[in-house]
C-alpha atoms as a PDB file:
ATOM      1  CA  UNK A   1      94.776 115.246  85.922  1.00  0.00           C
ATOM      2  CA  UNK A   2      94.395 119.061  86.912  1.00  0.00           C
ATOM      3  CA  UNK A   3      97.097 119.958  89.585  1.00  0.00           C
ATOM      4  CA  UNK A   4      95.957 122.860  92.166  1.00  0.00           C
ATOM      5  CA  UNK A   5      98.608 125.351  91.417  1.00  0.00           C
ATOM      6  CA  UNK A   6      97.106 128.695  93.720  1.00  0.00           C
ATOM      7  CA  UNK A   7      99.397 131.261  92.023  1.00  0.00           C
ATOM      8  CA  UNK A   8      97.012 130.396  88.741  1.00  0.00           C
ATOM      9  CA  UNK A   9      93.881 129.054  89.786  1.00  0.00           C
ATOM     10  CA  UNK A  10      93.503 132.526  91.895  1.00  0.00           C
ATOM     11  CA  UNK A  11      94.212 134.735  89.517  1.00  0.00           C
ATOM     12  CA  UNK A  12      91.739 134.109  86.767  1.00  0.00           C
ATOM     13  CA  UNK A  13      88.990 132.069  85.761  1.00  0.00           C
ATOM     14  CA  UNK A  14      89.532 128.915  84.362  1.00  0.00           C
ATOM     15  CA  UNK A  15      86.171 128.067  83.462  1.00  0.00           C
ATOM     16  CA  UNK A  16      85.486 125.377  80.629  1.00  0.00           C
ATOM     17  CA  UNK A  17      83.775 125.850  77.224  1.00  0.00           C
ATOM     18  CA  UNK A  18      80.642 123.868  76.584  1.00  0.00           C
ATOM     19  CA  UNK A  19      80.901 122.348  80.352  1.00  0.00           C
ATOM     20  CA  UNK A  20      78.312 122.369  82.276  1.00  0.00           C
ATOM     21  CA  UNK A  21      78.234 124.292  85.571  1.00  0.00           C
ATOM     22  CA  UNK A  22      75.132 122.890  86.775  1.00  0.00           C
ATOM     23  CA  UNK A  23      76.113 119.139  87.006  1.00  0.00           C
ATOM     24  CA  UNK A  24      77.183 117.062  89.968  1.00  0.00           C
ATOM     25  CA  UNK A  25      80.929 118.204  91.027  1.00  0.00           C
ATOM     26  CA  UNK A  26      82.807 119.833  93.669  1.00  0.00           C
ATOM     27  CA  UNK A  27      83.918 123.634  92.911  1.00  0.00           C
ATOM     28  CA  UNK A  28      86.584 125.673  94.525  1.00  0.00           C
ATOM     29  CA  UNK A  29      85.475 129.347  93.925  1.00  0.00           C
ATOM     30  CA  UNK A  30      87.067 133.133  95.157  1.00  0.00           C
ATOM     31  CA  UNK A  31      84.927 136.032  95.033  1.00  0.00           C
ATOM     32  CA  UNK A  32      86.655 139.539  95.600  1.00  0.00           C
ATOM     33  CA  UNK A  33      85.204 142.643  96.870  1.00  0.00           C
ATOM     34  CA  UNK A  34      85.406 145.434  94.312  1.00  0.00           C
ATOM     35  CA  UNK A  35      88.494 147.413  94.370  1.00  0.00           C
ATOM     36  CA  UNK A  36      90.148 144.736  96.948  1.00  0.00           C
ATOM     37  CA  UNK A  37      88.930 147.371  99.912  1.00  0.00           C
ATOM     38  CA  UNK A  38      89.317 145.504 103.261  1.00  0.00           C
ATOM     39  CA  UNK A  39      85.520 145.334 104.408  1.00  0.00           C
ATOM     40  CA  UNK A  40      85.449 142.153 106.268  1.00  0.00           C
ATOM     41  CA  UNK A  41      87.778 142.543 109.282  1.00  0.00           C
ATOM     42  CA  UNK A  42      91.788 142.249 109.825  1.00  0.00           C
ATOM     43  CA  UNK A  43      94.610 139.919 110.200  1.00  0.00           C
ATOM     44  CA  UNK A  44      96.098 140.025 113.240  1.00  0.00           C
ATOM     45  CA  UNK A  45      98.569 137.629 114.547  1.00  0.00           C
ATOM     46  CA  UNK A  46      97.911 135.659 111.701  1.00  0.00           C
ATOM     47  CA  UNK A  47      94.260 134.846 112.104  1.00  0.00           C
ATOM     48  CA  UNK A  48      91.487 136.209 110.459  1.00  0.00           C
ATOM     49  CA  UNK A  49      89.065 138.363 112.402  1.00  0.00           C
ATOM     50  CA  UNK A  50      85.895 138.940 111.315  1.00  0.00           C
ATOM     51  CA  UNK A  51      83.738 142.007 112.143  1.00  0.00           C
ATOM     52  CA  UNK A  52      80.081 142.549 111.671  1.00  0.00           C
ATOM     53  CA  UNK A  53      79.994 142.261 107.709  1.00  0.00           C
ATOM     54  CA  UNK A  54      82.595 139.384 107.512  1.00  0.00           C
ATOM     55  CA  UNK A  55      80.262 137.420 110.069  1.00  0.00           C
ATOM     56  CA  UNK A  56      76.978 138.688 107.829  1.00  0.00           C
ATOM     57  CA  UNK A  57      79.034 137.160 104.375  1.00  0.00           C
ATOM     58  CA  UNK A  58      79.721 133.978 106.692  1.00  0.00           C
ATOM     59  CA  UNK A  59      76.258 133.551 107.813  1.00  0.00           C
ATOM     60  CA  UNK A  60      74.828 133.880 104.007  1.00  0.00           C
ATOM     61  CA  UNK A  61      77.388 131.398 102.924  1.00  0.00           C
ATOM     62  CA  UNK A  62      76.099 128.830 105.527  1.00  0.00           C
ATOM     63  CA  UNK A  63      72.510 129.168 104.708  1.00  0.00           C
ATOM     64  CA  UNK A  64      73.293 128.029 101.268  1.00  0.00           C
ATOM     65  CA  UNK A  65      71.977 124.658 101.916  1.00  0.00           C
ATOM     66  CA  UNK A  66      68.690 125.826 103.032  1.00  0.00           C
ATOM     67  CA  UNK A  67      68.207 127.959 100.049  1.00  0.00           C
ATOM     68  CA  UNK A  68      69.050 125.449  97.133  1.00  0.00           C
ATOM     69  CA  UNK A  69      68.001 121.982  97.047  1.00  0.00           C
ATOM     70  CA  UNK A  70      71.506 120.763  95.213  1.00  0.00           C
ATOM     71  CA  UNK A  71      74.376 123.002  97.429  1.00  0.00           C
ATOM     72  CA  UNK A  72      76.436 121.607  99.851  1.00  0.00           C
ATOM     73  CA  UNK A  73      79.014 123.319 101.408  1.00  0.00           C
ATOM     74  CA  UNK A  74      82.393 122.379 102.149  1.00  0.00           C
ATOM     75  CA  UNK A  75      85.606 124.384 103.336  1.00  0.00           C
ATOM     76  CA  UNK A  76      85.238 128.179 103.343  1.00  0.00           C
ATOM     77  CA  UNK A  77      87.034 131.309 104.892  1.00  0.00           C
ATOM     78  CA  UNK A  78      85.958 135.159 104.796  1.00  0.00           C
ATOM     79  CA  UNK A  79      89.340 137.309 103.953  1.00  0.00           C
ATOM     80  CA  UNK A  80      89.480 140.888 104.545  1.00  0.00           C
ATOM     81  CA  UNK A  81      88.256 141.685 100.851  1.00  0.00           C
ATOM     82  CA  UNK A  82      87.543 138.267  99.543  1.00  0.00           C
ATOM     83  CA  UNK A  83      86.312 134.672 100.530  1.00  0.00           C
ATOM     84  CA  UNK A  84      87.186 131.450  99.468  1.00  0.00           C
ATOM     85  CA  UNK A  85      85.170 128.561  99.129  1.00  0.00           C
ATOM     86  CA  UNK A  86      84.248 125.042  98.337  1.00  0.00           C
ATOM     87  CA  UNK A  87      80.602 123.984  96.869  1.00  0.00           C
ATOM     88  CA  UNK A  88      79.295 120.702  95.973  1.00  0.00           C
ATOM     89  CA  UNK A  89      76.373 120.769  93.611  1.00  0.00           C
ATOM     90  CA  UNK A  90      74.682 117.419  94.359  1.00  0.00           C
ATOM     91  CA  UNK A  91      71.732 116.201  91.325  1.00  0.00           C
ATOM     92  CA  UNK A  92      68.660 113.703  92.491  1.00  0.00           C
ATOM     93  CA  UNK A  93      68.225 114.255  96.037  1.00  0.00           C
ATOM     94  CA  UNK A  94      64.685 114.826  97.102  1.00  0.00           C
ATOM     95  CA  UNK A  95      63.914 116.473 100.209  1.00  0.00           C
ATOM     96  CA  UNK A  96      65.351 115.031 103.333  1.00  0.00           C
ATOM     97  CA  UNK A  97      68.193 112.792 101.379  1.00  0.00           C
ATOM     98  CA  UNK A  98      71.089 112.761 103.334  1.00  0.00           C
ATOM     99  CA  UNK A  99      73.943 112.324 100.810  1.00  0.00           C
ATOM    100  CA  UNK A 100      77.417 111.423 101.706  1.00  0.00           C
ATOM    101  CA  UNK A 101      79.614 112.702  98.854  1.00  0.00           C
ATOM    102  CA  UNK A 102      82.855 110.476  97.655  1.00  0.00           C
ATOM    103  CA  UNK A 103      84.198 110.631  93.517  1.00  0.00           C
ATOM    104  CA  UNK A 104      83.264 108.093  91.385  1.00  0.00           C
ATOM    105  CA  UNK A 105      85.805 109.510  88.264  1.00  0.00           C
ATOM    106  CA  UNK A 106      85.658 113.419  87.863  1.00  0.00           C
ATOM    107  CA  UNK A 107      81.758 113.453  90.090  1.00  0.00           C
ATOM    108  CA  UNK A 108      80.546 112.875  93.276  1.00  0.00           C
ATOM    109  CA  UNK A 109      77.926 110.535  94.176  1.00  0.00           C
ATOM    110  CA  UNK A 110      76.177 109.466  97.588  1.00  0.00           C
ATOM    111  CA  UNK A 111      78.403 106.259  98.413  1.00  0.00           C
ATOM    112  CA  UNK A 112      80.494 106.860 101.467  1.00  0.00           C
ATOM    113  CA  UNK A 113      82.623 110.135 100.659  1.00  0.00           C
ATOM    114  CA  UNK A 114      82.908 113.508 102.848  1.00  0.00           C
ATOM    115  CA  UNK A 115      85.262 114.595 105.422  1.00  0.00           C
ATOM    116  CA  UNK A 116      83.904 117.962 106.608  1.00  0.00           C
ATOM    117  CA  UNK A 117      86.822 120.165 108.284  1.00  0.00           C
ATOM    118  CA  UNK A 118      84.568 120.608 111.640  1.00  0.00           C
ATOM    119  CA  UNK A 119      81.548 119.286 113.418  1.00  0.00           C
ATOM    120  CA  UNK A 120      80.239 122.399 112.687  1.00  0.00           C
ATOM    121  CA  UNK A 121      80.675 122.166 108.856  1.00  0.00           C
ATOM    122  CA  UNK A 122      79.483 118.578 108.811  1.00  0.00           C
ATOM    123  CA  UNK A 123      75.863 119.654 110.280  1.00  0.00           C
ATOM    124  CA  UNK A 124      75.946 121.892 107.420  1.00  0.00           C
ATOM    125  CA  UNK A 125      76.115 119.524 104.842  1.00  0.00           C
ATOM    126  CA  UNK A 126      74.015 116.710 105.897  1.00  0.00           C
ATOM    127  CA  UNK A 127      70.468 116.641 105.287  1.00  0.00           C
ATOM    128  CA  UNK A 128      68.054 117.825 102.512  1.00  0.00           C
ATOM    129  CA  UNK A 129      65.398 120.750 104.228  1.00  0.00           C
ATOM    130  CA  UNK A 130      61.891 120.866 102.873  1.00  0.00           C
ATOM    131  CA  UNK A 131      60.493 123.016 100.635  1.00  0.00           C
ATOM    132  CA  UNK A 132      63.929 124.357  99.245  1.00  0.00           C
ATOM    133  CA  UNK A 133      63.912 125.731  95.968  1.00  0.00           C
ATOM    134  CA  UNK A 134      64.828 123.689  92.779  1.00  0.00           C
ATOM    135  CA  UNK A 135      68.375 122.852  91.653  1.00  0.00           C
ATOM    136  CA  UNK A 136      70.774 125.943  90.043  1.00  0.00           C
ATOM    137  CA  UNK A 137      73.690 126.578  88.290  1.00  0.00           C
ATOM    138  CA  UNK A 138      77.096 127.339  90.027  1.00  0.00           C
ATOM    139  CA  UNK A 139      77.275 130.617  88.541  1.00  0.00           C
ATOM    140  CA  UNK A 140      73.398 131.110  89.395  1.00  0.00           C
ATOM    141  CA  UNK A 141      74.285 130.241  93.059  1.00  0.00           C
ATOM    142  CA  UNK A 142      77.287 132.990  93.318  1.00  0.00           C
ATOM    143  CA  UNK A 143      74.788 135.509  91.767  1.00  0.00           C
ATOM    144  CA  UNK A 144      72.518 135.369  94.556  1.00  0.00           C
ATOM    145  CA  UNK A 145      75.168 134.918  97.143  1.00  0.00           C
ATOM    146  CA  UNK A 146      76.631 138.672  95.621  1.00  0.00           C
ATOM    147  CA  UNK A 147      72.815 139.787  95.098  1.00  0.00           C
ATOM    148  CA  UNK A 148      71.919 138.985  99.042  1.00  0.00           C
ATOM    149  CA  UNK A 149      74.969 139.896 100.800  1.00  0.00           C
ATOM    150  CA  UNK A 150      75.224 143.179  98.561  1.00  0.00           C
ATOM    151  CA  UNK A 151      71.259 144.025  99.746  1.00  0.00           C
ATOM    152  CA  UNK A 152      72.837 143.020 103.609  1.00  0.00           C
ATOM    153  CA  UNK A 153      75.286 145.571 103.124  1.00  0.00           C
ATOM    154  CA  UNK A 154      73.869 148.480 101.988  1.00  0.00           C
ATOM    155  CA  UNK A 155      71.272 148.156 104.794  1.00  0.00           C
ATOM    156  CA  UNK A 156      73.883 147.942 107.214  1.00  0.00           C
ATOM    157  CA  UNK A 157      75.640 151.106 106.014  1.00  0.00           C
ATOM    158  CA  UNK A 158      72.042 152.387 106.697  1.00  0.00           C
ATOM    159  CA  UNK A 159      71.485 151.693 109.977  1.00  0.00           C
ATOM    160  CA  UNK A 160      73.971 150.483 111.417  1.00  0.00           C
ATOM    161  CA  UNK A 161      77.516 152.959 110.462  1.00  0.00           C
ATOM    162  CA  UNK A 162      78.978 150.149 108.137  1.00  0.00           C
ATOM    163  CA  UNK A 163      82.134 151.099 106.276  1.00  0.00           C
ATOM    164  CA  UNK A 164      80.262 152.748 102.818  1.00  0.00           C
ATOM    165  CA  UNK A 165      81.217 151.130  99.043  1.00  0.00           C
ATOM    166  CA  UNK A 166      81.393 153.020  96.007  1.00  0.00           C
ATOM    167  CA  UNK A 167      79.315 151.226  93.116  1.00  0.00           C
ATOM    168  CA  UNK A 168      79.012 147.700  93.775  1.00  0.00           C
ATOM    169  CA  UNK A 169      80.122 145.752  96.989  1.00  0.00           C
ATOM    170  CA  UNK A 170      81.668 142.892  94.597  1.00  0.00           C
ATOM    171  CA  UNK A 171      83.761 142.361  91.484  1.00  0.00           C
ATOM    172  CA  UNK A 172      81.801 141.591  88.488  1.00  0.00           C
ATOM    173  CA  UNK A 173      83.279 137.816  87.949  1.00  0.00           C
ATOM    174  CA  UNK A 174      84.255 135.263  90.242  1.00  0.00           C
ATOM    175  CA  UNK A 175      86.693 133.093  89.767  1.00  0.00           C
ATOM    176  CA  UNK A 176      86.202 129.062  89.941  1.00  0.00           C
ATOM    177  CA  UNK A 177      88.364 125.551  89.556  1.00  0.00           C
ATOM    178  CA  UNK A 178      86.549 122.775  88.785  1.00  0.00           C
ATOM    179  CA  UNK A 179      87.861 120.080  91.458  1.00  0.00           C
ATOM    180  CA  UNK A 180      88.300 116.991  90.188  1.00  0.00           C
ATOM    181  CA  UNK A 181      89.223 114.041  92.906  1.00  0.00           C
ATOM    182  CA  UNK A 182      90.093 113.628  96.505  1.00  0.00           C
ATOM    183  CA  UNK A 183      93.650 114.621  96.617  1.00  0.00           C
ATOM    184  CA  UNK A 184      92.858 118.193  95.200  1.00  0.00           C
ATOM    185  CA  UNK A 185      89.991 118.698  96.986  1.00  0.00           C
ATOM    186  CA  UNK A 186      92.206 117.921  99.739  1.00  0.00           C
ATOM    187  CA  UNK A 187      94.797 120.394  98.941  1.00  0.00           C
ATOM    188  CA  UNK A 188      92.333 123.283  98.198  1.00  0.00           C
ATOM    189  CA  UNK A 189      91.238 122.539 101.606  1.00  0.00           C
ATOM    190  CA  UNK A 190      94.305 123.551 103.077  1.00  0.00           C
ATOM    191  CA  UNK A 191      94.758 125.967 101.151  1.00  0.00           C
ATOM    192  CA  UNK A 192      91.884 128.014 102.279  1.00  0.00           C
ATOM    193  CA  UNK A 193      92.702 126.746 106.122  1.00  0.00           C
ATOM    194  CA  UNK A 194      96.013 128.819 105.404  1.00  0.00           C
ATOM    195  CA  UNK A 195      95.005 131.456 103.830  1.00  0.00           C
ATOM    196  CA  UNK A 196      95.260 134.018 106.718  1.00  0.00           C
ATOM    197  CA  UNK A 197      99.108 132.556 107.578  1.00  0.00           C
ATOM    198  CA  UNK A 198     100.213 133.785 103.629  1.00  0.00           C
ATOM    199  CA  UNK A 199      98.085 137.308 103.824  1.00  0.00           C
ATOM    200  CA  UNK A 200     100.942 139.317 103.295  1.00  0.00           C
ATOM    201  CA  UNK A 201     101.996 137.274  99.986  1.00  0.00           C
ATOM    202  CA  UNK A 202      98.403 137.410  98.688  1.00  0.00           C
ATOM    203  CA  UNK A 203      97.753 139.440  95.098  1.00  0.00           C
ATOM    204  CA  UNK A 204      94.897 140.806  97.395  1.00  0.00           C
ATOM    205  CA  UNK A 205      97.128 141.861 100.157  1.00  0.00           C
ATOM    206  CA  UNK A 206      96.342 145.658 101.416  1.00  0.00           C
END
């Protein structure tokens, strides 16, 4: 079995020849803005606060469900120049299937499994909206996310006085652990819950 170490699973991508990205499975993945410049908000007192762009990245993460018939999302934060986050590709639910995700060996099926973080997060994942558009890949999914948020962005610096980026708002690559049964999912969890309490030890620390 796959321990969770963070000082390796952050720091590169670990993804698997020949496997399949677009299958049923839970994924913990970090995307970084470019650079590691601080767009998103601060740290202060040990909590993360989000400004204007951090709550635009938030809002796009959230609305992943709505977009993709086979996302659910689980745990996430937005870090001053990176997020965290967990998805769960679900295959076979039509519209309006309300899945309940537990592991059945290294995937998830709809038996009895979930324990969202918050009320909040658990409205997120239940349900299957209508007329959503057909199942993706994981790395299809964080293409978009970059693609939309990036568009957000640059209309923001626009109109609205947002911080300006040179190039491209996000790192070329992501980086992604394939998670692989309850007890890890659990720890990557907490993991991203704690996040802003270890900023000043993070490799992304500014």
């Amino acid at each position: 079995m796959s321990i969770y170490n963070p000082e390796i699973h952050k720091r590169r991508s670990i993804r698997l020849k020949d496997y399949d990205y677009s299958q049923a499975g839970a994924y913990f993945i970090t995307i970084c803005i470019k650079d590691r410049e601080c767009l998103f908000g601060n740290i202060v007192d040990r909590e993360m606060r989000i400004n204007s762009a951090g709550e635009m990245v938030l809002k796009a993460w959230n609305d992943l469900p709505a977009k993709y018939s086979n996302v659910r999302i689980d745990e996430f934060i937005v870090m001053p120049n990176h997020v965290h986050g967990i998805i769960i590709l679900y295959v076979g639910a039509g519209p309006c299937a309300c899945p309940v995700y537990k592991y059945d060996g290294n995937l998830l099926n709809a038996e009895g499994y979930g324990r969202p973080s918050s009320e909040k997060r658990q409205s997120q994942i239940k349900g299957q909206p209508q007329g959503v558009a057909p199942t993706i890949s994981l790395s299809d999914i964080v293409h978009r996310f970059k693609s939309f948020t990036t568009s957000q962005y640059r209309i923001n610096v626009l109109h609205n006085n947002w911080p300006p980026f040179p190039g491209k708002l996000w790192q070329r690559n992501y980086y992604e652990h394939i998670i692989r049964n309850e007890t890890e999912l659990n720890k990557i969890r907490e993991y991203i819950i704690n996040n802003p309490l270890n900023w000043e030890s993070d490799e992304n620390y500014r």
